[in-house]
C-alpha atoms as a PDB file:
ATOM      1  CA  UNK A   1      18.296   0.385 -13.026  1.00  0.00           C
ATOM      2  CA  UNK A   2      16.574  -2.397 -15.859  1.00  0.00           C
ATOM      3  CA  UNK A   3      18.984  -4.776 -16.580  1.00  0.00           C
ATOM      4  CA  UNK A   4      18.833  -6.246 -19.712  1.00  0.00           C
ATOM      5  CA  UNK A   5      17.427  -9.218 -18.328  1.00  0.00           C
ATOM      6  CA  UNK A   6      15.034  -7.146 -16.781  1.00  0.00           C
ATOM      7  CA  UNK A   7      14.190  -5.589 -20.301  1.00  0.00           C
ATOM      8  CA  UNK A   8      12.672  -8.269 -22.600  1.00  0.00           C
ATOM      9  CA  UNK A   9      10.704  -9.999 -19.623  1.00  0.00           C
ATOM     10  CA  UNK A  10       7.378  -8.304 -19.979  1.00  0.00           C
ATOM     11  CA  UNK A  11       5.234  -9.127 -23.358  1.00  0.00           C
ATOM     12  CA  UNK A  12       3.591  -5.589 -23.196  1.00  0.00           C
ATOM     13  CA  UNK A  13       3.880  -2.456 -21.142  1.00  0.00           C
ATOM     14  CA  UNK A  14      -0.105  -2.777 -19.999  1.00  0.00           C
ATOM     15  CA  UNK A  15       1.214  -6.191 -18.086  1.00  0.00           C
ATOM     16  CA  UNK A  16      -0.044  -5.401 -14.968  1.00  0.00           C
ATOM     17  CA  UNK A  17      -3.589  -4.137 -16.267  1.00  0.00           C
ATOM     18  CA  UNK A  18      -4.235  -6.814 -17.965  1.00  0.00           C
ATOM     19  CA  UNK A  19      -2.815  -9.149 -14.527  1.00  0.00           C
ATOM     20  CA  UNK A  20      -5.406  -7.105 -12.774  1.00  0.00           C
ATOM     21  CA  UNK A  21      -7.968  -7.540 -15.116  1.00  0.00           C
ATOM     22  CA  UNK A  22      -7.128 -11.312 -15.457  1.00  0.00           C
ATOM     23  CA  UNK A  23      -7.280 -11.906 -11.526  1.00  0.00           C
ATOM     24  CA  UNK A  24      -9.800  -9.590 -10.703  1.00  0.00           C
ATOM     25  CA  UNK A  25     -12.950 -10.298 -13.168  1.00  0.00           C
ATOM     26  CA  UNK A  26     -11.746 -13.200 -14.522  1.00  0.00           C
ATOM     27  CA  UNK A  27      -9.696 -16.313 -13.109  1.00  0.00           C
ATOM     28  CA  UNK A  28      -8.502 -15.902  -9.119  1.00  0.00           C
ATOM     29  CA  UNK A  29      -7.681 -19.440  -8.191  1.00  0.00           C
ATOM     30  CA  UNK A  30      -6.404 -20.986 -11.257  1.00  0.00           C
ATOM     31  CA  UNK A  31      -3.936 -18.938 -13.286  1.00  0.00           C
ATOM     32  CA  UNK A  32      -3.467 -18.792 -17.197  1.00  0.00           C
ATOM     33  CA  UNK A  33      -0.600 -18.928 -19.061  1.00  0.00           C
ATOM     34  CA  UNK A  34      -0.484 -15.410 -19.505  1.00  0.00           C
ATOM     35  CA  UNK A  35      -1.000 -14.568 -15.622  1.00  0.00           C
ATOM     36  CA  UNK A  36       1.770 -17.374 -14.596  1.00  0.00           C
ATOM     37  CA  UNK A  37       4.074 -15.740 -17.019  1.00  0.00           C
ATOM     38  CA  UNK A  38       3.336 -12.368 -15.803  1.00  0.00           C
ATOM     39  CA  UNK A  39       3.900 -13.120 -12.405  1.00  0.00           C
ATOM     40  CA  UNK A  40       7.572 -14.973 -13.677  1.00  0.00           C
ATOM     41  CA  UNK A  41       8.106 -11.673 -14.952  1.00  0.00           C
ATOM     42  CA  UNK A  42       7.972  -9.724 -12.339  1.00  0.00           C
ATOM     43  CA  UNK A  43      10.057 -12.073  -9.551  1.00  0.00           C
ATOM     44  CA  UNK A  44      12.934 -12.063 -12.392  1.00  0.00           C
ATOM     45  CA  UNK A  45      12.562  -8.005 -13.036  1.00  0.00           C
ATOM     46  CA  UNK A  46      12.417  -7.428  -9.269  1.00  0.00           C
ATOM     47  CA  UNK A  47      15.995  -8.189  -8.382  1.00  0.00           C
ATOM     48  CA  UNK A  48      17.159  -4.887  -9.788  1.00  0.00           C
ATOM     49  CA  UNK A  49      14.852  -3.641  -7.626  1.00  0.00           C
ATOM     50  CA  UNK A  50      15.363  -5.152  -3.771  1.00  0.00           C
ATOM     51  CA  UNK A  51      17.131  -2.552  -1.078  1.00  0.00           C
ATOM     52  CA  UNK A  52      17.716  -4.018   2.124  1.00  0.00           C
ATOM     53  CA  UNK A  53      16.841  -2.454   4.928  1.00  0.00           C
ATOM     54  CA  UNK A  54      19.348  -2.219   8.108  1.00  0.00           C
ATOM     55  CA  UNK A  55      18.699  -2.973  11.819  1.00  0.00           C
ATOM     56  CA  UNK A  56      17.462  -0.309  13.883  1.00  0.00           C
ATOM     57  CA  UNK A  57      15.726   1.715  11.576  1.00  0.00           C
ATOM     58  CA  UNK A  58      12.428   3.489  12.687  1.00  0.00           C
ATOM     59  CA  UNK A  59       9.326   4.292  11.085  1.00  0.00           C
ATOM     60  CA  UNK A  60       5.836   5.205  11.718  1.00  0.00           C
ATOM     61  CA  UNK A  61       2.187   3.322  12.543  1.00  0.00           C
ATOM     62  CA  UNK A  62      -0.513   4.955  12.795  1.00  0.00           C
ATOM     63  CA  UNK A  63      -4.525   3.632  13.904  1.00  0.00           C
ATOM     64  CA  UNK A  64      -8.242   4.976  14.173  1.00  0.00           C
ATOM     65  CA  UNK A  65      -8.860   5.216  17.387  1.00  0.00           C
ATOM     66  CA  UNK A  66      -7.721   5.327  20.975  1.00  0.00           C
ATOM     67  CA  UNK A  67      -7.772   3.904  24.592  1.00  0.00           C
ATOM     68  CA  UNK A  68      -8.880   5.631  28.073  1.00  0.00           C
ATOM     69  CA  UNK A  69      -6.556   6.274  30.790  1.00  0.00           C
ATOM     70  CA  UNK A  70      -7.354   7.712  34.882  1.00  0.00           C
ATOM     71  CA  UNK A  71      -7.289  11.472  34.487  1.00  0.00           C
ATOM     72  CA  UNK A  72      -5.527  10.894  37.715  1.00  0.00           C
ATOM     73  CA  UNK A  73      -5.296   9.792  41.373  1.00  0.00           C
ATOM     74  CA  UNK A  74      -7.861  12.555  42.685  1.00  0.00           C
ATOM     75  CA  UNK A  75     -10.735  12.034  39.642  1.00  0.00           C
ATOM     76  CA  UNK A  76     -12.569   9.128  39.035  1.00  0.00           C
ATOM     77  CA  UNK A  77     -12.804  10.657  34.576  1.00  0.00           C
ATOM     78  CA  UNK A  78     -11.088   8.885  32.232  1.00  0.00           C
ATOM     79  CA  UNK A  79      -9.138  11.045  29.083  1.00  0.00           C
ATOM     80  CA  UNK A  80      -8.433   9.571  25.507  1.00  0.00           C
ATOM     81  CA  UNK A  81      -4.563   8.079  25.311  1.00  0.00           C
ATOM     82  CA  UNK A  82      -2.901   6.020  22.789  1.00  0.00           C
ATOM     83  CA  UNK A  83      -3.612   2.316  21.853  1.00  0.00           C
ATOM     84  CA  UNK A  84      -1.166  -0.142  24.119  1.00  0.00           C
ATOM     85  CA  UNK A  85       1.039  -1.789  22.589  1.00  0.00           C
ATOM     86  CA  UNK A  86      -0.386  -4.728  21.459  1.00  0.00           C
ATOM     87  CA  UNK A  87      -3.450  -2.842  19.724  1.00  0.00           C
ATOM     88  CA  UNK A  88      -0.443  -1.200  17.427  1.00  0.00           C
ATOM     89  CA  UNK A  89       0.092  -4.316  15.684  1.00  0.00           C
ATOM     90  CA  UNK A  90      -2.483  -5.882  13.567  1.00  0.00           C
ATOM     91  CA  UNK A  91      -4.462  -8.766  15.577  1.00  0.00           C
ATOM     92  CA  UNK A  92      -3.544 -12.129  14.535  1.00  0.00           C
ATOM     93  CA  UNK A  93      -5.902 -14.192  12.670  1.00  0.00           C
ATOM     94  CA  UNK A  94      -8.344 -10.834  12.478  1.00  0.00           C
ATOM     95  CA  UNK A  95      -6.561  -8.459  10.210  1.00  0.00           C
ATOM     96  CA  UNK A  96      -8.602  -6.812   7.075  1.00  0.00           C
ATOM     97  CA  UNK A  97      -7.876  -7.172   3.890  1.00  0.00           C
ATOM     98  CA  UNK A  98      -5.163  -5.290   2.655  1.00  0.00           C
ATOM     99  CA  UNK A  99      -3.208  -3.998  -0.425  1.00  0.00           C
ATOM    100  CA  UNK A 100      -0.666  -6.425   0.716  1.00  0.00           C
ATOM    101  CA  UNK A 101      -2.367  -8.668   2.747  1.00  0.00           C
ATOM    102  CA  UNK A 102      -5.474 -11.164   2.336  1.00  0.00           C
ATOM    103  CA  UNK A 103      -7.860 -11.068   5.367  1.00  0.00           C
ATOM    104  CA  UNK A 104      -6.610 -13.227   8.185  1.00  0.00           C
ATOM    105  CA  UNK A 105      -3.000 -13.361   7.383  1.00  0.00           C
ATOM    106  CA  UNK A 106      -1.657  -9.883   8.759  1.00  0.00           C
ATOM    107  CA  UNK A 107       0.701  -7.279   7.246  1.00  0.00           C
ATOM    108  CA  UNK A 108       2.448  -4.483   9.815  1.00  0.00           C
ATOM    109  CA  UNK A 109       2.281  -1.463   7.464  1.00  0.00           C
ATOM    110  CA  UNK A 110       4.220   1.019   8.029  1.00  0.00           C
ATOM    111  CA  UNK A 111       5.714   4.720   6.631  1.00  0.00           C
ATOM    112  CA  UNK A 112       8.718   6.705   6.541  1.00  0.00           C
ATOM    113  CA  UNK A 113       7.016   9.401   8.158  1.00  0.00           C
ATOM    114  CA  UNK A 114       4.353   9.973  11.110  1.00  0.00           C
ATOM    115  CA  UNK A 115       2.412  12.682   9.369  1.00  0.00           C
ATOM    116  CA  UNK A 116       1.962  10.211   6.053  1.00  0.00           C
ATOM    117  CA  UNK A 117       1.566   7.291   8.703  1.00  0.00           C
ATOM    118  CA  UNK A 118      -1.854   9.388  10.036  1.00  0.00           C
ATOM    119  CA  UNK A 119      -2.654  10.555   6.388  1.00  0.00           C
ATOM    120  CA  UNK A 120      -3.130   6.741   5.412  1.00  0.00           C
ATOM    121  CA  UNK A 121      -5.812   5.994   7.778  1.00  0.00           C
ATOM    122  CA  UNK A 122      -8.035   8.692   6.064  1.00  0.00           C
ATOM    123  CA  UNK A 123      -9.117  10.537   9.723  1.00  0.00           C
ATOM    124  CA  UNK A 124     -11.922  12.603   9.948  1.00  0.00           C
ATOM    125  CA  UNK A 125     -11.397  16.605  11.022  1.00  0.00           C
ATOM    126  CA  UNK A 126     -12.029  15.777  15.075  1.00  0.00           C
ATOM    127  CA  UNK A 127     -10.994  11.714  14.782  1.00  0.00           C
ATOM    128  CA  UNK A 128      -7.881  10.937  17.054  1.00  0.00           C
ATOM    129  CA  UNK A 129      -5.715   8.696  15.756  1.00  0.00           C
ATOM    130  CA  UNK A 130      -2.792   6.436  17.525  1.00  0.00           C
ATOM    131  CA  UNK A 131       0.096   6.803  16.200  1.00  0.00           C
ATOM    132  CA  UNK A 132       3.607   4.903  16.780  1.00  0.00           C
ATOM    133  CA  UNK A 133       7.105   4.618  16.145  1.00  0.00           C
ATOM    134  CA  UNK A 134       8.842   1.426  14.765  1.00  0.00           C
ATOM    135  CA  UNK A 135      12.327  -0.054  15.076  1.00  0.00           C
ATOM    136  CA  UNK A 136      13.120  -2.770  12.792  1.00  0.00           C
ATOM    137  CA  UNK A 137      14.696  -6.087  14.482  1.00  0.00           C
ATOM    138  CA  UNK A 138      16.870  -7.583  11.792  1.00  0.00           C
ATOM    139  CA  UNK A 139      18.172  -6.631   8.143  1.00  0.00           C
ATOM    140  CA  UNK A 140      15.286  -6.823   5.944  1.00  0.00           C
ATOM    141  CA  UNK A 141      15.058  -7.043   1.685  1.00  0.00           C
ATOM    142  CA  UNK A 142      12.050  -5.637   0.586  1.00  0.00           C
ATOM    143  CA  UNK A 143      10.979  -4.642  -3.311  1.00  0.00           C
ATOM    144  CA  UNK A 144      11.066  -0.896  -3.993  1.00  0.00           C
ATOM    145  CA  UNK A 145       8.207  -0.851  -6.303  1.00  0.00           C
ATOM    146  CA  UNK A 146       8.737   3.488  -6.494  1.00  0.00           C
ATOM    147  CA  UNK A 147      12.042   3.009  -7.878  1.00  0.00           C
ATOM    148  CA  UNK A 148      12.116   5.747 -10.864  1.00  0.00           C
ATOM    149  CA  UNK A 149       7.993   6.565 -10.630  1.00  0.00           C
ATOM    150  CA  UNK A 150       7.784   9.887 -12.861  1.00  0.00           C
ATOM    151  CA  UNK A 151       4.325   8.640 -13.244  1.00  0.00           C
ATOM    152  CA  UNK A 152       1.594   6.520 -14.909  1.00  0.00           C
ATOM    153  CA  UNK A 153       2.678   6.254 -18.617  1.00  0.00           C
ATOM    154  CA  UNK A 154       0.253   5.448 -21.188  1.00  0.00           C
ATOM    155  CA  UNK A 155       1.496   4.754 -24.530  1.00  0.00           C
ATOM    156  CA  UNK A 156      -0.256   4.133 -27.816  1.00  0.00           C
ATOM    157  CA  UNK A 157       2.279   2.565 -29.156  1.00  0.00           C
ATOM    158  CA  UNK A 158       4.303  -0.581 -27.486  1.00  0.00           C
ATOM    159  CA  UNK A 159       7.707   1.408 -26.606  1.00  0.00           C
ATOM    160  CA  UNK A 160      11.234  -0.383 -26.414  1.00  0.00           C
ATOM    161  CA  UNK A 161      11.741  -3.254 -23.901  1.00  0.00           C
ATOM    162  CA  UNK A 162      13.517  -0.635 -21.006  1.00  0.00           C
ATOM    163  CA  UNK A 163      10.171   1.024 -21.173  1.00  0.00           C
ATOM    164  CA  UNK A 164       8.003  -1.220 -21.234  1.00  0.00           C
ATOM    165  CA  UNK A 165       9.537  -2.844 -17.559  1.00  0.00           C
ATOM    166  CA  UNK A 166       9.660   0.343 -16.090  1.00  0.00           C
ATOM    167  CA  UNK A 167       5.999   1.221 -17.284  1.00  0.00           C
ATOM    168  CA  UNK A 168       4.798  -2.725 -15.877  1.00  0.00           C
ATOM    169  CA  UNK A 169       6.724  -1.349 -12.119  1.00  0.00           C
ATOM    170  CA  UNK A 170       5.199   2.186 -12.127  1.00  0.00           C
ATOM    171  CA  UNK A 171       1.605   0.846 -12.537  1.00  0.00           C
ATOM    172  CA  UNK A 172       2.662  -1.854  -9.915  1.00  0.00           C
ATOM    173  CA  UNK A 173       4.087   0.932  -7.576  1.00  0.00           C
ATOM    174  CA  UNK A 174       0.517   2.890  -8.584  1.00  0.00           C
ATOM    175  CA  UNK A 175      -1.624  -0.080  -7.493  1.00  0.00           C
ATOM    176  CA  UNK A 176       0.022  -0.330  -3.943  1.00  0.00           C
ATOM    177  CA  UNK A 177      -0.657   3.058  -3.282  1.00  0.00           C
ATOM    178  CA  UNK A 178      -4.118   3.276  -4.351  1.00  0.00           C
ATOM    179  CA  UNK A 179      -6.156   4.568  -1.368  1.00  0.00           C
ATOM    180  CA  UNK A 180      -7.650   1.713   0.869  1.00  0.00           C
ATOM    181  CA  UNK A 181     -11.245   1.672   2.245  1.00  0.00           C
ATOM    182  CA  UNK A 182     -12.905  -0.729   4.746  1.00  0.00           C
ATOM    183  CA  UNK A 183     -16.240  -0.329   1.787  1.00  0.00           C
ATOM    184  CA  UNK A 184     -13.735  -1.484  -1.153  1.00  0.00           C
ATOM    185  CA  UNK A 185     -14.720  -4.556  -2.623  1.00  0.00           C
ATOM    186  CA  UNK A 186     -12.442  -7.424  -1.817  1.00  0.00           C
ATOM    187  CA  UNK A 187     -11.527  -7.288  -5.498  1.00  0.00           C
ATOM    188  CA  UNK A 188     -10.007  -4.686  -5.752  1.00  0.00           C
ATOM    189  CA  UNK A 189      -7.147  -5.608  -3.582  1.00  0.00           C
ATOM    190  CA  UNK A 190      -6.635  -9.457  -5.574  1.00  0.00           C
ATOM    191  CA  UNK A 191      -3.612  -8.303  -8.126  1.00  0.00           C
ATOM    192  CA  UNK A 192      -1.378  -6.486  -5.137  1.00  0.00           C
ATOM    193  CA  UNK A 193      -2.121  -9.319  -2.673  1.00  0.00           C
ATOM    194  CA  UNK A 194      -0.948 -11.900  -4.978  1.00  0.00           C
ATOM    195  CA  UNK A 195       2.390  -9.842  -6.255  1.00  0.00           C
ATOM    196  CA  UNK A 196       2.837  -9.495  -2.375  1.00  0.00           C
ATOM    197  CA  UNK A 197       2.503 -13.008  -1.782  1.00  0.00           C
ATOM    198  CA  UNK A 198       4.881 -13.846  -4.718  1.00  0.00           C
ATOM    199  CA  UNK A 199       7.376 -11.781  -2.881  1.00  0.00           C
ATOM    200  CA  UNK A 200       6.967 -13.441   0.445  1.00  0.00           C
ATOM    201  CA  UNK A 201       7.036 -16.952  -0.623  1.00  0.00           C
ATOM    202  CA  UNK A 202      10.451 -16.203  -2.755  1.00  0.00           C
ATOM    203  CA  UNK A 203      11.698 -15.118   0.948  1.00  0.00           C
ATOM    204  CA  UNK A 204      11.210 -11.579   0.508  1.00  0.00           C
ATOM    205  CA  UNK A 205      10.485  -9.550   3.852  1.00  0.00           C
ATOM    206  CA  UNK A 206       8.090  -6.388   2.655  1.00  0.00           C
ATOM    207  CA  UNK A 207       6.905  -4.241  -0.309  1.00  0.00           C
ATOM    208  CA  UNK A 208       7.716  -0.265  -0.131  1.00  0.00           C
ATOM    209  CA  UNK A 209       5.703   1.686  -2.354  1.00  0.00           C
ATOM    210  CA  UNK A 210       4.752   5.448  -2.405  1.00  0.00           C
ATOM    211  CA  UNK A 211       2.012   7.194  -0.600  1.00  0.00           C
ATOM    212  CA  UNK A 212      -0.959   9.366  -2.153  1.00  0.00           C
ATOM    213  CA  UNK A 213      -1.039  11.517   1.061  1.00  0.00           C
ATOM    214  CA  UNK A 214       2.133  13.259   0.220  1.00  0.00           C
ATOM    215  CA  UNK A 215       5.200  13.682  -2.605  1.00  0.00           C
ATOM    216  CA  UNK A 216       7.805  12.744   0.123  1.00  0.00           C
ATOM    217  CA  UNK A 217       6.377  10.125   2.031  1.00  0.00           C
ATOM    218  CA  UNK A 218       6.416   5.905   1.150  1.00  0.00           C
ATOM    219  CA  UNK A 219       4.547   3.397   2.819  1.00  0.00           C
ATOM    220  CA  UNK A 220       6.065  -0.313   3.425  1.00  0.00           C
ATOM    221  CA  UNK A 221       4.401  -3.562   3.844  1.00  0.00           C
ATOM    222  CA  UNK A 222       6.247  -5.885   6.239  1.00  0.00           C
ATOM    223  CA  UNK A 223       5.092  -9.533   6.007  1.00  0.00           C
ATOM    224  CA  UNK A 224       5.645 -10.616   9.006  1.00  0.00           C
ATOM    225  CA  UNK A 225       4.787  -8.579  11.551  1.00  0.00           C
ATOM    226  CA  UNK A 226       7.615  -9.502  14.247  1.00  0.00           C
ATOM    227  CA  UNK A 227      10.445  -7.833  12.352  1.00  0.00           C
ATOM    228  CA  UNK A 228       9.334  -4.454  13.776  1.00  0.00           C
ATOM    229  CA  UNK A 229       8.517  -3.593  17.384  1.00  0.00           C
ATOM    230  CA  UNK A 230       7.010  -0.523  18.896  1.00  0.00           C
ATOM    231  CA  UNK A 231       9.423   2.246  20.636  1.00  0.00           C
ATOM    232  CA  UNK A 232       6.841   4.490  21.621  1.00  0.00           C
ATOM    233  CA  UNK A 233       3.282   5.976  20.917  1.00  0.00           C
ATOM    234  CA  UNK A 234       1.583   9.004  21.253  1.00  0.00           C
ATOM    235  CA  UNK A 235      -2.139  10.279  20.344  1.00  0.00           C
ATOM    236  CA  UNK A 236      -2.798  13.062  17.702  1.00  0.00           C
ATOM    237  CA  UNK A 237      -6.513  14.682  17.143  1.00  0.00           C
ATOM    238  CA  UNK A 238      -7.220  15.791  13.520  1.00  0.00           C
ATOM    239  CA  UNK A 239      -7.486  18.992  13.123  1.00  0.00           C
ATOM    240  CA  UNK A 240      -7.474  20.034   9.404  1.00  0.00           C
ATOM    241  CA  UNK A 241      -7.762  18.204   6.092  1.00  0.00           C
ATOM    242  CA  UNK A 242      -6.404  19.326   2.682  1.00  0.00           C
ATOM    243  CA  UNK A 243      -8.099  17.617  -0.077  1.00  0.00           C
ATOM    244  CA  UNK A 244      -7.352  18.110  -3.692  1.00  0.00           C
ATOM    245  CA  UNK A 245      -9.474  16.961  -6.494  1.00  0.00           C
ATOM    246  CA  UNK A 246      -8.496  16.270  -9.902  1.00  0.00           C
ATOM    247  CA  UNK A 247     -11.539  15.619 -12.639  1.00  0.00           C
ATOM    248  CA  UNK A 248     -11.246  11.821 -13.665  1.00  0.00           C
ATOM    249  CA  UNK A 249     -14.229  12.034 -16.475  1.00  0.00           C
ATOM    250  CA  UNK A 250     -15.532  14.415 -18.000  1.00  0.00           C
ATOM    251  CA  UNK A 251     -18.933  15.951 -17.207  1.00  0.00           C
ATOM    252  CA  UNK A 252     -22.545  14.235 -18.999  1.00  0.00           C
ATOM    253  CA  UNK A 253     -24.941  16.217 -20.243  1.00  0.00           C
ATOM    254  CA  UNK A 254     -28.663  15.009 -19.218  1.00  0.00           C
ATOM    255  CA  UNK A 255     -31.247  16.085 -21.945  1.00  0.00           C
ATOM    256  CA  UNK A 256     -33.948  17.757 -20.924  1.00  0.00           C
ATOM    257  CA  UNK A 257     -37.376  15.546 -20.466  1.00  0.00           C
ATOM    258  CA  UNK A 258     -40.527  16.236 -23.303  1.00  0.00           C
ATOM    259  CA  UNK A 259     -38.319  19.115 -24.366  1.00  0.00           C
ATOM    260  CA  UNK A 260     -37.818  22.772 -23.857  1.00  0.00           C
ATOM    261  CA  UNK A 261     -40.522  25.026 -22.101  1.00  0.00           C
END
């Protein structure tokens, strides 16, 4: 819950669109005034909003892809099986960027769930796809940017300072869980990367937000990747997807070339 601290921090409840905009299209290195204030916004409002996160909890990793085993003793074929173990952590000094993560610095995400885990890599019907389990080493505090998300809010109006913080955290929480793409442009991940960086360097362990692939499932971004190690992993082929499409603009209307007839 928005403390009253929390309350009055943001100057306007499109704080984080106009951080995006700022970082994204405008200044990346250098920060303005308005960005730098931002930002102090968000470490102060984000107190009310750490969970820790006990030793010995699991959760799910999942990856593209797959190694070859013997089909046996007797046969000289080799079958698909799951990544080893070291191929279920990101590489070090080779990992993509990332919502959380900038390339080259890596980022073990995880979810609370192995069929979300799968949906986030975005498989192809027929792709197999590794997928793990993850036991956590150590009591972690992580930011729970899904807190109270009942969606993005758009207002046309500035609303009340309780609002306007929870507005600021439920397009943060909607950023995190925008779909990632090996094609995005590098751009597109600059505002999460640096609110994820903020969190680290204040000695913050990870960044849960929700998933797109699901209503129940949430995704979590563990800075460093030692805090989790692998229990087990198994190998899952694809066999169905679901898609669901919502219109985002409305339909043009091309006119006709030298007229009608």
């Amino acid at each position: 819950m928005a403390t009253d601290a929390d309350q009055g921090a943001f100057a306007t409840w499109r704080g984080y669109w106009n951080f995006q905009r700022s970082v994204g299209r405008e200044y990346r290195y250098v920060r303005t005034t308005e960005t730098e204030a931002f930002l102090a916004a968000v470490l102060e409002t984000s107190v009310s909003r750490r969970v820790t996160i006990p030793a010995g909890q699991l959760y799910w990793r999942a990856q593209l892809g797959h190694a070859w085993r013997p089909m046996g003793s007797d046969y000289d074929e080799e079958i698909p099986c799951a990544f080893p173990a070291d191929r279920m952590k990101p590489l070090p000094g080779r990992a993509w960027d990332g919502r959380a993560n900038p390339r080259g610095i890596p980022c073990l995400y995880v979810a609370t769930s192995m069929e979300t885990a799968m949906s986030e890599v975005r498989p192809w019907i027929g792709s197999l796809v590794s997928v793990g389990q993850f036991r956590t080493q150590r009591e972690l505090i992580v930011v729970d940017c899904s807190q109270h998300h009942t969606g993005v809010p758009f207002y046309f109006e500035e609303p009340g300072p309780e609002e306007r913080a929870n507005a600021v955290w439920r397009h943060i929480d909607d950023a995190f869980a925008e779909p990632m793409t090996r094609s995005d442009n590098q751009a597109d991940y600059t505002a999460t990367q640096i609110l994820a960086e903020l969190f680290k360097h204040a000695g913050l362990d990870g960044v849960v937000y929700r998933s797109n692939c699901g209503p129940d499932g949430f995704n979590i971004a563990l800075f460093d990747p030692g805090v989790a190690e692998l229990v087990n992993c198994g190998l899952y082929k694809t066999r169905a997807m679901q898609p669901d499409f919502v219109e985002a603009d409305p339909f043009y209307t091309v006119a006709a070339k030298g007229g009608a007839g």
